[in-house]
PDB file of N, CA and C in Angstrom:
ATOM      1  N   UNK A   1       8.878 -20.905 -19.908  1.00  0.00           N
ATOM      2  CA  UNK A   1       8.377 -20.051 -18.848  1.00  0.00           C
ATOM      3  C   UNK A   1       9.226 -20.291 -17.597  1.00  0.00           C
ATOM      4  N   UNK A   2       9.758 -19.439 -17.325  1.00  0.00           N
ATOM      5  CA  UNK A   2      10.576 -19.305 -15.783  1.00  0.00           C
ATOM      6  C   UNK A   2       9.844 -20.005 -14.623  1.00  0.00           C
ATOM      7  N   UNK A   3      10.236 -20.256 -13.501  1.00  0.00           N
ATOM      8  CA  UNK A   3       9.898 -20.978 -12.487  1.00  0.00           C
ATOM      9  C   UNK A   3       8.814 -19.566 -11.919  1.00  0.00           C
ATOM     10  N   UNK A   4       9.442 -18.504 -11.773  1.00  0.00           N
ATOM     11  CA  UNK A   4       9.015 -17.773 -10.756  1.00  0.00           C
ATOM     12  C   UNK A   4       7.448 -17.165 -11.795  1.00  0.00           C
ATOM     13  N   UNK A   5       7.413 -16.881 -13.295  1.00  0.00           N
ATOM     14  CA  UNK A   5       5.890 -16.715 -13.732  1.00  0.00           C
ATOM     15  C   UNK A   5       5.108 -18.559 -13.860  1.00  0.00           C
ATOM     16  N   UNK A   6       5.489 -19.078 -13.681  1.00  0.00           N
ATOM     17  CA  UNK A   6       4.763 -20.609 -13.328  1.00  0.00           C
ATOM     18  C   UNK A   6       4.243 -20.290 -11.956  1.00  0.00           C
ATOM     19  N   UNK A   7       4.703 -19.710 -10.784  1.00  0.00           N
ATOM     20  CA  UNK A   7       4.121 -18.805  -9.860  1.00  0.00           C
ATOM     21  C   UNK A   7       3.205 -18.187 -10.110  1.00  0.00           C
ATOM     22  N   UNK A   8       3.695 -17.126 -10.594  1.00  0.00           N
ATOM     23  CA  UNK A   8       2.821 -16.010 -10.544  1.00  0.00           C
ATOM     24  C   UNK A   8       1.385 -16.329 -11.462  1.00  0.00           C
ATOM     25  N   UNK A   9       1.631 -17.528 -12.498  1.00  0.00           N
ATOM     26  CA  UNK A   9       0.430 -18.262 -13.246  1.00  0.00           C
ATOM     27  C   UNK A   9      -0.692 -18.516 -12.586  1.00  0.00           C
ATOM     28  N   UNK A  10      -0.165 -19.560 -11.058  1.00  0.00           N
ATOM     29  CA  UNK A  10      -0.823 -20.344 -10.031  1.00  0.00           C
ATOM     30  C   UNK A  10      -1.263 -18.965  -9.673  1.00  0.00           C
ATOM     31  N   UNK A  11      -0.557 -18.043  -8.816  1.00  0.00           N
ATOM     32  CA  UNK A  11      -1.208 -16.651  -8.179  1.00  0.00           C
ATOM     33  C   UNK A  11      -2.394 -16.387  -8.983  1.00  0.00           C
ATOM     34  N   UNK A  12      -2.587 -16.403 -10.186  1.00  0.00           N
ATOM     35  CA  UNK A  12      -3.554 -15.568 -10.692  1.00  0.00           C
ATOM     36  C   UNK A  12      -4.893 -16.247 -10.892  1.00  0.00           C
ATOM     37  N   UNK A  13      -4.654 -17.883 -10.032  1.00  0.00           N
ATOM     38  CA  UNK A  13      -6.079 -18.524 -10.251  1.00  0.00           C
ATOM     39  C   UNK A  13      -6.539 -18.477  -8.893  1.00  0.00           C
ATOM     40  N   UNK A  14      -6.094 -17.889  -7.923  1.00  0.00           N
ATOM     41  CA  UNK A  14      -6.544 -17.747  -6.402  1.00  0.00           C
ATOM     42  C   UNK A  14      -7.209 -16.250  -6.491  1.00  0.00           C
ATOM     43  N   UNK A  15      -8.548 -16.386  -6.267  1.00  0.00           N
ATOM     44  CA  UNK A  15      -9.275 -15.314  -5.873  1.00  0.00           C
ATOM     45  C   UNK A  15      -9.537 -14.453  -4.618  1.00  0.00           C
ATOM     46  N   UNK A  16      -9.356 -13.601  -4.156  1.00  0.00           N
ATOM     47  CA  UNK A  16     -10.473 -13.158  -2.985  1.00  0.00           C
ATOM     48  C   UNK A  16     -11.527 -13.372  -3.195  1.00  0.00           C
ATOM     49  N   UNK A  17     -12.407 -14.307  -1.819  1.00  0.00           N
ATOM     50  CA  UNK A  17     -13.481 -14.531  -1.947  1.00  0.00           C
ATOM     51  C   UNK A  17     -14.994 -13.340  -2.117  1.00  0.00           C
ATOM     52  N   UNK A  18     -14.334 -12.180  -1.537  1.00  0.00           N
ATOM     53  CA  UNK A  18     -15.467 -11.190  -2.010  1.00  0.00           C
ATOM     54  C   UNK A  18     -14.930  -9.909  -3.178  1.00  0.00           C
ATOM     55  N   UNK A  19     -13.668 -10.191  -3.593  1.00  0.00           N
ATOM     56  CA  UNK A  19     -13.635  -9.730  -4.528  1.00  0.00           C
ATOM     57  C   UNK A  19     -13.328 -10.119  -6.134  1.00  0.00           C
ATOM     58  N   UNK A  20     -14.185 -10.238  -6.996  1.00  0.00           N
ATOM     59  CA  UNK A  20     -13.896 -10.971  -8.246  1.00  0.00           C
ATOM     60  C   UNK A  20     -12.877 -10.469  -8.879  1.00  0.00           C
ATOM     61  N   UNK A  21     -11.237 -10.787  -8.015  1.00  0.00           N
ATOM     62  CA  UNK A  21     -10.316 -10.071  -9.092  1.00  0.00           C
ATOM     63  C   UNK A  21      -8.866 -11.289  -8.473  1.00  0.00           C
ATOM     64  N   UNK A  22      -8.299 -12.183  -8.935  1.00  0.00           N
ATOM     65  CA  UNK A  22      -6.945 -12.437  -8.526  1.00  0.00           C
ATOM     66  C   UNK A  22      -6.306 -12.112  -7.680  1.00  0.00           C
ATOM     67  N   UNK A  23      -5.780 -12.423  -6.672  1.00  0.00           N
ATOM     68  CA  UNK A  23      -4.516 -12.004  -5.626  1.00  0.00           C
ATOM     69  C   UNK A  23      -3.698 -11.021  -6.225  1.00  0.00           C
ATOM     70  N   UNK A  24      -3.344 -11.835  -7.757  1.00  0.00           N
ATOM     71  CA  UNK A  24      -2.063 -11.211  -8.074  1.00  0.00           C
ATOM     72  C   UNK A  24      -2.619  -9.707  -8.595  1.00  0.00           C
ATOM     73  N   UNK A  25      -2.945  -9.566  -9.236  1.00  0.00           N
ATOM     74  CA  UNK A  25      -4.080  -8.504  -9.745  1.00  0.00           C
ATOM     75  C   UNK A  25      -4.426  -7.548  -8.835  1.00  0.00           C
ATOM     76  N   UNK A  26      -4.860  -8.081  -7.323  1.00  0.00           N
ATOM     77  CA  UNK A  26      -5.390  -6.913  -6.746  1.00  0.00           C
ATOM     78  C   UNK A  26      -4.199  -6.541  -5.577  1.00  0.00           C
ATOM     79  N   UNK A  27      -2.857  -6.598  -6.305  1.00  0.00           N
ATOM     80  CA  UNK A  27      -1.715  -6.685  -5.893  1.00  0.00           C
ATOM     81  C   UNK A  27      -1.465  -6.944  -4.181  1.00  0.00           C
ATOM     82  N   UNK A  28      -1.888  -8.293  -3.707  1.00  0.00           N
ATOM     83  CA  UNK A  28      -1.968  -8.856  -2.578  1.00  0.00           C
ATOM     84  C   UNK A  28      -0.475  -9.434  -2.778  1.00  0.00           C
ATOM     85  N   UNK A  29       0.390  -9.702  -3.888  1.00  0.00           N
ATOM     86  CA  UNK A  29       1.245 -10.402  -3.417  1.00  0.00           C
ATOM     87  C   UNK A  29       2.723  -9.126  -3.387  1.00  0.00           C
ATOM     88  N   UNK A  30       3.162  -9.086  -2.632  1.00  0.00           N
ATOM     89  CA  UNK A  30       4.217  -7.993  -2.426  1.00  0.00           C
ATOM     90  C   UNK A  30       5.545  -8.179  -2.986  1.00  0.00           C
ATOM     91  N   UNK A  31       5.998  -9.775  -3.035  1.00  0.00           N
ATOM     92  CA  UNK A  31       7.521  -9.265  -3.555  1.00  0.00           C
ATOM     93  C   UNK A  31       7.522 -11.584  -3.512  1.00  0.00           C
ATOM     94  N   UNK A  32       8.051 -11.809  -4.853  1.00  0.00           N
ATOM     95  CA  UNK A  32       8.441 -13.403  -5.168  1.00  0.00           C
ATOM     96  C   UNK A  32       9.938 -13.309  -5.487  1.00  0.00           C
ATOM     97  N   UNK A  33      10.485 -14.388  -4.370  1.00  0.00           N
ATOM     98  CA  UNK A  33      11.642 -14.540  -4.999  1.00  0.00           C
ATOM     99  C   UNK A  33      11.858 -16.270  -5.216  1.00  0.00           C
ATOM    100  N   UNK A  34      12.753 -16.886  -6.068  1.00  0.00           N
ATOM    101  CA  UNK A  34      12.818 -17.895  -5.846  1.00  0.00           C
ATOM    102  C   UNK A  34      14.446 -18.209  -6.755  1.00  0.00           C
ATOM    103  N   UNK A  35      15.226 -19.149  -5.479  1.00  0.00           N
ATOM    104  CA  UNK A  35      16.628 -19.080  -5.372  1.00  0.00           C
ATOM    105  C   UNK A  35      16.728 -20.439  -6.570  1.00  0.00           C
ATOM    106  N   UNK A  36      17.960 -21.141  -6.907  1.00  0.00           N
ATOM    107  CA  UNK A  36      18.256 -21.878  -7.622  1.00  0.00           C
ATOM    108  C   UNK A  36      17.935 -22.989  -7.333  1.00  0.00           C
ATOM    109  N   UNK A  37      17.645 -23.577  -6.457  1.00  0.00           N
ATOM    110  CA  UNK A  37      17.447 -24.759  -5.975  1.00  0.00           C
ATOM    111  C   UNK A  37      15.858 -24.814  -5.988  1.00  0.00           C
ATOM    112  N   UNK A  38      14.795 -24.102  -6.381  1.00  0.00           N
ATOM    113  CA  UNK A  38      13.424 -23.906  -6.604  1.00  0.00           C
ATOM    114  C   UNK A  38      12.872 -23.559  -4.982  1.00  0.00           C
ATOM    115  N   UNK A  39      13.492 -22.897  -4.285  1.00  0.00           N
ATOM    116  CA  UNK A  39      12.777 -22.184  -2.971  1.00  0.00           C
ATOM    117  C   UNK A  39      12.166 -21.389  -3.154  1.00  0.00           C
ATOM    118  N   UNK A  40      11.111 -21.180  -2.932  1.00  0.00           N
ATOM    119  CA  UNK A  40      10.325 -19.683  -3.272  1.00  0.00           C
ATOM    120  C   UNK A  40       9.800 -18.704  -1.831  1.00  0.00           C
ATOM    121  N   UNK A  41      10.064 -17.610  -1.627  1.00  0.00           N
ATOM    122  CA  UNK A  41       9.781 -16.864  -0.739  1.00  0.00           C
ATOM    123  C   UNK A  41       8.761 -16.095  -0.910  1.00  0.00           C
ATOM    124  N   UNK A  42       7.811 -16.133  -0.586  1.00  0.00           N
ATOM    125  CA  UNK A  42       6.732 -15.179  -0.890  1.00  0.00           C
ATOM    126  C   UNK A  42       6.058 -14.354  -0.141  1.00  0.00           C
ATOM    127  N   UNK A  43       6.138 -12.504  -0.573  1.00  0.00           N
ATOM    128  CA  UNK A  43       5.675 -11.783   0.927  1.00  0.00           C
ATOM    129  C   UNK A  43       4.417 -11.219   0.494  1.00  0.00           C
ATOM    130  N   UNK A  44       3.210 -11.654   0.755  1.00  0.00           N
ATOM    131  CA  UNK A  44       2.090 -11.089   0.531  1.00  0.00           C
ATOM    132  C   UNK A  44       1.357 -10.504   2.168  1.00  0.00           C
ATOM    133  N   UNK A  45      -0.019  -9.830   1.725  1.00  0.00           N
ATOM    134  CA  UNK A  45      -0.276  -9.279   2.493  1.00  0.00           C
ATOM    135  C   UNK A  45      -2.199  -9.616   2.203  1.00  0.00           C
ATOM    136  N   UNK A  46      -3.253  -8.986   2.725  1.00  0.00           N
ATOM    137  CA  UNK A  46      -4.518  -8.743   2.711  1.00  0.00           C
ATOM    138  C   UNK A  46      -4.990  -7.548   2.186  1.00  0.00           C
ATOM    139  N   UNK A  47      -6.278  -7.897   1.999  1.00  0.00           N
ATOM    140  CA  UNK A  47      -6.857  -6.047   1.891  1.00  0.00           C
ATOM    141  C   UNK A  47      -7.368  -5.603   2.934  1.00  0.00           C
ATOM    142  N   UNK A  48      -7.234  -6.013   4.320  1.00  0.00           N
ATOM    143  CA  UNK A  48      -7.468  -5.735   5.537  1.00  0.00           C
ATOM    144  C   UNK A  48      -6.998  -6.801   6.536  1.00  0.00           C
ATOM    145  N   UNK A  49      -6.152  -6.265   7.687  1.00  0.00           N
ATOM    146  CA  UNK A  49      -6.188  -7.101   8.879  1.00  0.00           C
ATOM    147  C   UNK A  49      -7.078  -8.218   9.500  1.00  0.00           C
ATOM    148  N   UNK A  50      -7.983  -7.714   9.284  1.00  0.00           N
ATOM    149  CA  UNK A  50      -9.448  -8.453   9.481  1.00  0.00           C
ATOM    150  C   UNK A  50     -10.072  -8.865   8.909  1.00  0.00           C
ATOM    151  N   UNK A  51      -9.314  -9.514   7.588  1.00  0.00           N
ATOM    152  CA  UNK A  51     -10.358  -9.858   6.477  1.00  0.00           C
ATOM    153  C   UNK A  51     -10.509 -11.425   6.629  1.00  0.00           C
ATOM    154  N   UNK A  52     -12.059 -11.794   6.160  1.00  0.00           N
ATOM    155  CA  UNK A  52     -12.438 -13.207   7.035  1.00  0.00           C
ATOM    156  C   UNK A  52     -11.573 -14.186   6.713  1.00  0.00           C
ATOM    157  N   UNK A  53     -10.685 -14.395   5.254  1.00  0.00           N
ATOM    158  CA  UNK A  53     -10.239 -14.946   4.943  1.00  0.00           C
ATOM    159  C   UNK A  53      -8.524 -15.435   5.206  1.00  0.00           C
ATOM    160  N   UNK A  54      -8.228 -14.591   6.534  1.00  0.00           N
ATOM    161  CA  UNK A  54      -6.828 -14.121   6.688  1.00  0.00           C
ATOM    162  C   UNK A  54      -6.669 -15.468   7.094  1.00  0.00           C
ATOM    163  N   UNK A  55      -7.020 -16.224   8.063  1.00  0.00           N
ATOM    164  CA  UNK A  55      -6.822 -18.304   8.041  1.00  0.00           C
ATOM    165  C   UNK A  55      -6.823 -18.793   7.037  1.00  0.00           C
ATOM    166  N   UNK A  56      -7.109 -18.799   5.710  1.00  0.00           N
ATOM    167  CA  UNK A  56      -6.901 -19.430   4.660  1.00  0.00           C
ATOM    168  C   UNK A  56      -6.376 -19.087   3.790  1.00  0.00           C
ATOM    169  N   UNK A  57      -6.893 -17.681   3.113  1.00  0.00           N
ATOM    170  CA  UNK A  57      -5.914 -17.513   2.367  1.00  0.00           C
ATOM    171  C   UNK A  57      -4.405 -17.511   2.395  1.00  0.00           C
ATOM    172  N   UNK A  58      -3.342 -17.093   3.292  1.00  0.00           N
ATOM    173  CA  UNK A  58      -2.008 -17.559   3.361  1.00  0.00           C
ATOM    174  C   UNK A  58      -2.036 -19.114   2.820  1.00  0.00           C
ATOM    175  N   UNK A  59      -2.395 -20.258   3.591  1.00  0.00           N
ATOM    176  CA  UNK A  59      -2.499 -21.073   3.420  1.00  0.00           C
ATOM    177  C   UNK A  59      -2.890 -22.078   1.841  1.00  0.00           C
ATOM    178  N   UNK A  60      -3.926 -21.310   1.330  1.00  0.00           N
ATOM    179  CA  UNK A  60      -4.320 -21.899   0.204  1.00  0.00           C
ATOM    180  C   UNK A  60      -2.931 -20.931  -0.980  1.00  0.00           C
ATOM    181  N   UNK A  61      -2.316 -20.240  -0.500  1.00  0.00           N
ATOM    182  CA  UNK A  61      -1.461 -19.424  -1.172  1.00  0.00           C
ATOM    183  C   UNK A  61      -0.065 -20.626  -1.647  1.00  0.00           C
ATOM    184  N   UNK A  62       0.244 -20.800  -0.367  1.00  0.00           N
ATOM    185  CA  UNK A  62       1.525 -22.088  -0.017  1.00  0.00           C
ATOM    186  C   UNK A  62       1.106 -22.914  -0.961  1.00  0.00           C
ATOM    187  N   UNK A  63       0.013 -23.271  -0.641  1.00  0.00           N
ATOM    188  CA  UNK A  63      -0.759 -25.020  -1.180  1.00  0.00           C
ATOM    189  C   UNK A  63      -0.056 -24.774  -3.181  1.00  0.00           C
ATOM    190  N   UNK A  64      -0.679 -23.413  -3.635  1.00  0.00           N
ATOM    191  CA  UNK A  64      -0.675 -23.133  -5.156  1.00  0.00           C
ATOM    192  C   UNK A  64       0.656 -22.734  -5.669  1.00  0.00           C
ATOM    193  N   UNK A  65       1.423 -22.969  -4.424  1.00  0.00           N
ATOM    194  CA  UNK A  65       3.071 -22.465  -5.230  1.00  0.00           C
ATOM    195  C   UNK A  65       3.550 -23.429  -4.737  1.00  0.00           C
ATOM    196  N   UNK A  66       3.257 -24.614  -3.649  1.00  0.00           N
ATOM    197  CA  UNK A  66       3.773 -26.146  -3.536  1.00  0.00           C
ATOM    198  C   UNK A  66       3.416 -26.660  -4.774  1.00  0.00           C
ATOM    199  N   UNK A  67       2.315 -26.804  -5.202  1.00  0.00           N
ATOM    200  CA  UNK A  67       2.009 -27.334  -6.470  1.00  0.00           C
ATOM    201  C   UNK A  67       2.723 -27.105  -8.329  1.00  0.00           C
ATOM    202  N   UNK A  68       3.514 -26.056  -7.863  1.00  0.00           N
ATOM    203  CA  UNK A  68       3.731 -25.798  -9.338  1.00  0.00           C
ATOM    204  C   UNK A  68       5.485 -26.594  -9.352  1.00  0.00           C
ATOM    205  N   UNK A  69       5.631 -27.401 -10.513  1.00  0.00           N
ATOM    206  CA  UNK A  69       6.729 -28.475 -10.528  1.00  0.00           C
ATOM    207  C   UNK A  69       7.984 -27.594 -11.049  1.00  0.00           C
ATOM    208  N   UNK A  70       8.429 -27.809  -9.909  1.00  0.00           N
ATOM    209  CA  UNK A  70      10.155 -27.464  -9.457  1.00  0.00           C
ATOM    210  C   UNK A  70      10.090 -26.628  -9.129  1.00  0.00           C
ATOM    211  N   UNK A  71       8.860 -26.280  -7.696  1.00  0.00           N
ATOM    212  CA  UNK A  71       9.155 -25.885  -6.332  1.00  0.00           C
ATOM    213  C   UNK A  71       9.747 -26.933  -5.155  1.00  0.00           C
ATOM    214  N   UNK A  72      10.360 -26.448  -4.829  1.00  0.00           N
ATOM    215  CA  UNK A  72      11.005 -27.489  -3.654  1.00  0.00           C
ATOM    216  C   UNK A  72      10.678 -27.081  -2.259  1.00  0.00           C
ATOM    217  N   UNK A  73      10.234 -26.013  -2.016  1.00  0.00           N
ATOM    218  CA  UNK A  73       9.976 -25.445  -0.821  1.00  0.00           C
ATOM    219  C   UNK A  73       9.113 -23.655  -1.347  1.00  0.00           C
ATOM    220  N   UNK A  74       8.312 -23.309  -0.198  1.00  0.00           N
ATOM    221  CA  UNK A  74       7.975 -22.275  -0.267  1.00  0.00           C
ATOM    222  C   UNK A  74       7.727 -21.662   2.088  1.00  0.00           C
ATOM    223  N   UNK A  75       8.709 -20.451   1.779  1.00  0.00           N
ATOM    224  CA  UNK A  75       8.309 -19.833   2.788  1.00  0.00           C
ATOM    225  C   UNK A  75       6.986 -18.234   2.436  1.00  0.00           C
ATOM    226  N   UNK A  76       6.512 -18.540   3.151  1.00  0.00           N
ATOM    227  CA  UNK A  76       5.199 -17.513   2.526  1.00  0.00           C
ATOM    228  C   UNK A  76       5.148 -16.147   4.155  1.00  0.00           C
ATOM    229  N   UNK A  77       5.626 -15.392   4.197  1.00  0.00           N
ATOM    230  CA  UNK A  77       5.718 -14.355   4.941  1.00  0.00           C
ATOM    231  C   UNK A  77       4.487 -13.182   4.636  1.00  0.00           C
ATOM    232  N   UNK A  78       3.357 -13.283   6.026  1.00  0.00           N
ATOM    233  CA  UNK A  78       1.952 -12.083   5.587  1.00  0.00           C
ATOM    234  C   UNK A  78       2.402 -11.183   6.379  1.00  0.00           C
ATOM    235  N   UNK A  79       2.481  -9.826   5.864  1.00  0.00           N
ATOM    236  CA  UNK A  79       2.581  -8.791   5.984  1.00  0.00           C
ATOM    237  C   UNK A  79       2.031  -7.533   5.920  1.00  0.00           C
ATOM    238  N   UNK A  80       1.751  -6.342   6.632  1.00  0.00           N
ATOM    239  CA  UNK A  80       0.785  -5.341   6.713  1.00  0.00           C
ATOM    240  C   UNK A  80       1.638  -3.709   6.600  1.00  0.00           C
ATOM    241  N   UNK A  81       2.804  -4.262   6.330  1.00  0.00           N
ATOM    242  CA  UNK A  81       3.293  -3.210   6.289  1.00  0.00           C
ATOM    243  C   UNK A  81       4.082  -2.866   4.710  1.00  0.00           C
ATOM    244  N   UNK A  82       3.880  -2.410   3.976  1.00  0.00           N
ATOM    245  CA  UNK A  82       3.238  -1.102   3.918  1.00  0.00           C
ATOM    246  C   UNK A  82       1.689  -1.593   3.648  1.00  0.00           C
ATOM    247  N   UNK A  83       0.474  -1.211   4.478  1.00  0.00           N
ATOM    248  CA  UNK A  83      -0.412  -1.191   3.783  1.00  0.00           C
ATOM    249  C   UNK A  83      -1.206  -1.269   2.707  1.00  0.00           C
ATOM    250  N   UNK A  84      -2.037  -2.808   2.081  1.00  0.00           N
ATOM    251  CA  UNK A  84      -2.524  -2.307   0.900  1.00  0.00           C
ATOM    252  C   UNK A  84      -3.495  -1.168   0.921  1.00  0.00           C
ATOM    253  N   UNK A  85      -3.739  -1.438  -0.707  1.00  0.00           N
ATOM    254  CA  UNK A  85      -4.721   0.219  -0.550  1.00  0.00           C
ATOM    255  C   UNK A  85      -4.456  -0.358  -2.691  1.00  0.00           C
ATOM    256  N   UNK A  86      -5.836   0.316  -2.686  1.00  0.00           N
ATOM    257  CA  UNK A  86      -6.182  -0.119  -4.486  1.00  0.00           C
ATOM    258  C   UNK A  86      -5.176   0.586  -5.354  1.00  0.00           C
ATOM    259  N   UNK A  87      -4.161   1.564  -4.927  1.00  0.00           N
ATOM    260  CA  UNK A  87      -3.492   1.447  -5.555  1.00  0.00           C
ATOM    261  C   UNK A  87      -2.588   0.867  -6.064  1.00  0.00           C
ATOM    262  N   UNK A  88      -2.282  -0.444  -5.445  1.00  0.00           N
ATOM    263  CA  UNK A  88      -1.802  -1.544  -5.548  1.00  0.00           C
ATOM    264  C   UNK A  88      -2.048  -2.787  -6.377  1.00  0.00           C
ATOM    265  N   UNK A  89      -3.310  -2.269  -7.154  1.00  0.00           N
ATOM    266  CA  UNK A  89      -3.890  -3.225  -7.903  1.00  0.00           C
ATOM    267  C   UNK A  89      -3.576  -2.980  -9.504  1.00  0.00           C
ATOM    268  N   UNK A  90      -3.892  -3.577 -10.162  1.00  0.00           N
ATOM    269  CA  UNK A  90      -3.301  -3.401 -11.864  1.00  0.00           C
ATOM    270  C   UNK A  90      -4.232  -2.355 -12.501  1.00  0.00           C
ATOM    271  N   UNK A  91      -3.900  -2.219 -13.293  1.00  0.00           N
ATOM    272  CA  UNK A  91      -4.576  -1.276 -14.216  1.00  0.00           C
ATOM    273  C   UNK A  91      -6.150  -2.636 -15.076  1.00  0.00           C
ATOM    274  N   UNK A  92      -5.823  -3.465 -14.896  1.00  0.00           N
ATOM    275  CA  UNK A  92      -6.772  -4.627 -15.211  1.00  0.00           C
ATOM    276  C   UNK A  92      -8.050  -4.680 -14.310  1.00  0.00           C
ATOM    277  N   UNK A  93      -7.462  -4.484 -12.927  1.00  0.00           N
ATOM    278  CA  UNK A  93      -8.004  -5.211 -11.988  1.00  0.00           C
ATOM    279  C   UNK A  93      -9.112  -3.915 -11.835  1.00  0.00           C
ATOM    280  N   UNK A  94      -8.094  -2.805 -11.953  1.00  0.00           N
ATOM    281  CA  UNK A  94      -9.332  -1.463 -11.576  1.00  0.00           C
ATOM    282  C   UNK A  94     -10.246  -1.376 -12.542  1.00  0.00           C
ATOM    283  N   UNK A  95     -10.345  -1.824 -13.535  1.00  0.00           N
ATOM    284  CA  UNK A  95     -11.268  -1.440 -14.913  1.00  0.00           C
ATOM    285  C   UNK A  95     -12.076  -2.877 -14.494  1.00  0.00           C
ATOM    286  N   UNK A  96     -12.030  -3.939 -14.577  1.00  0.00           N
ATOM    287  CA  UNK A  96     -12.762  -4.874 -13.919  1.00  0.00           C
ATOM    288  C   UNK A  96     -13.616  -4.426 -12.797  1.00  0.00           C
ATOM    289  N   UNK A  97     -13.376  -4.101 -11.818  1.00  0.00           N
ATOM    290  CA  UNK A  97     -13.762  -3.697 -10.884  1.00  0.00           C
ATOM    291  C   UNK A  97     -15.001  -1.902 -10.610  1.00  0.00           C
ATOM    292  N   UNK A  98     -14.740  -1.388 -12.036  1.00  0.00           N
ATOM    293  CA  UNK A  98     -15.232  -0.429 -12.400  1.00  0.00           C
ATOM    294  C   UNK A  98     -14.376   0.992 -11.264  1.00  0.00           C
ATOM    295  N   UNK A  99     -13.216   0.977 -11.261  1.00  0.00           N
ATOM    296  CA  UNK A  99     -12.419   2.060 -10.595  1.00  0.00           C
ATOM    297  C   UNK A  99     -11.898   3.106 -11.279  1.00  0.00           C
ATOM    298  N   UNK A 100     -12.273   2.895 -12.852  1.00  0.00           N
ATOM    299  CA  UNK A 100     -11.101   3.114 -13.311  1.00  0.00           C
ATOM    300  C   UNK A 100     -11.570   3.382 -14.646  1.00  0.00           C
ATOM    301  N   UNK A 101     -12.146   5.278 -15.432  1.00  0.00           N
ATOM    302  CA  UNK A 101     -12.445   4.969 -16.937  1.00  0.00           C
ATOM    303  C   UNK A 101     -11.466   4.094 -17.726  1.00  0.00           C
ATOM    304  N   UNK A 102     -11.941   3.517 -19.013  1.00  0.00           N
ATOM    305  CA  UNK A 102     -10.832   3.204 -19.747  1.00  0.00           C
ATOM    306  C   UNK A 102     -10.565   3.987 -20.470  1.00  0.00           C
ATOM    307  N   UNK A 103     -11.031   5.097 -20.974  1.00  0.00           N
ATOM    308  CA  UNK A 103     -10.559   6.543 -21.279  1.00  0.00           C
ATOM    309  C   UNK A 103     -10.687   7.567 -20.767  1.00  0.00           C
ATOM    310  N   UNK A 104      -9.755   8.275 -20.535  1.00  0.00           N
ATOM    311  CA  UNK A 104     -10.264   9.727 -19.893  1.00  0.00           C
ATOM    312  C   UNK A 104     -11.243  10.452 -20.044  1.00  0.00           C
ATOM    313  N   UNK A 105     -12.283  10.981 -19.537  1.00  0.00           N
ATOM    314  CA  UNK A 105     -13.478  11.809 -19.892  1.00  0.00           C
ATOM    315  C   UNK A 105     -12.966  13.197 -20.033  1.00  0.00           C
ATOM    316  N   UNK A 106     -12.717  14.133 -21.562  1.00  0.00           N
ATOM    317  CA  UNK A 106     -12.891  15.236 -21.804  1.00  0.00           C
ATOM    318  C   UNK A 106     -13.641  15.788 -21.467  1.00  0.00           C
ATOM    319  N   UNK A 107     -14.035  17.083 -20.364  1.00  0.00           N
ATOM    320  CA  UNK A 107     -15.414  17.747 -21.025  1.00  0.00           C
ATOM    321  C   UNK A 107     -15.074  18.664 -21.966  1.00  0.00           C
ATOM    322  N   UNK A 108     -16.286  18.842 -22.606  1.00  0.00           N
ATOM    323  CA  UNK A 108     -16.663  19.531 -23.513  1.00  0.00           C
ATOM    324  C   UNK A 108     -16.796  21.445 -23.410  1.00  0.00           C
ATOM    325  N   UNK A 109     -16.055  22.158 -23.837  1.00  0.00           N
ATOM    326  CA  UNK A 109     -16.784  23.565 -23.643  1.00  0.00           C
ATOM    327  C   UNK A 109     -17.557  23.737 -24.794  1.00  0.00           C
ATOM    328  N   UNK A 110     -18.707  24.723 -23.871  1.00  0.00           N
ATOM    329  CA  UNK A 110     -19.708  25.243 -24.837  1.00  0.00           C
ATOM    330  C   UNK A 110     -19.457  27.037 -24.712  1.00  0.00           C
TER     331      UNK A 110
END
């Protein structure tokens, strides 16, 4: 497994606290890079400016990609631009969440 899904592993055990779905999932994290030397850059964002969790979550974000072995550094950059918005979330996350049939509804003519 690559350095950068050993990431994205850790990403997917950090929750939003009011929403039962993964960071990574409810596509909060915007763009991972990580150079040869195990630096990882990470640009995530919120599901609102104002969301209660905007003091910690960044933070507990760093903490879960310091932790994964042969990171050497992580810069973590929060960002609002472009806006999330649920379309940003997986095709997982919306069916979890009930957004989303898992089959299309035909109607029927009579």
């Amino acid at each position: 497994m690559s350095l950068r899904d050993q990431i994205i592993a850790a990403l997917k055990r950090i929750y939003d606290p009011e929403i039962p779905v993964n960071i990574w999932e409810l596509g909060l994290i915007y763009g991972i890079e990580v150079d040869e030397a195990g630096k990882a850059a990470i640009r995530m964002t919120l599901t609102a400016p104002n969301c209660p969790v905007a003091g910690s979550l960044p933070a507990e974000v760093e903490r879960a990609v310091r932790a994964v072995p042969g990171v050497t550094g992580v810069k973590l950059e929060l960002v609002f631009d472009p806006p999330w918005s649920k379309e940003r979330m997986s095709q997982a996350a919306k069916l979890a969440l009930g957004l989303e049939d898992v089959l299309p509804i035909t109607r029927l003519q009579r």
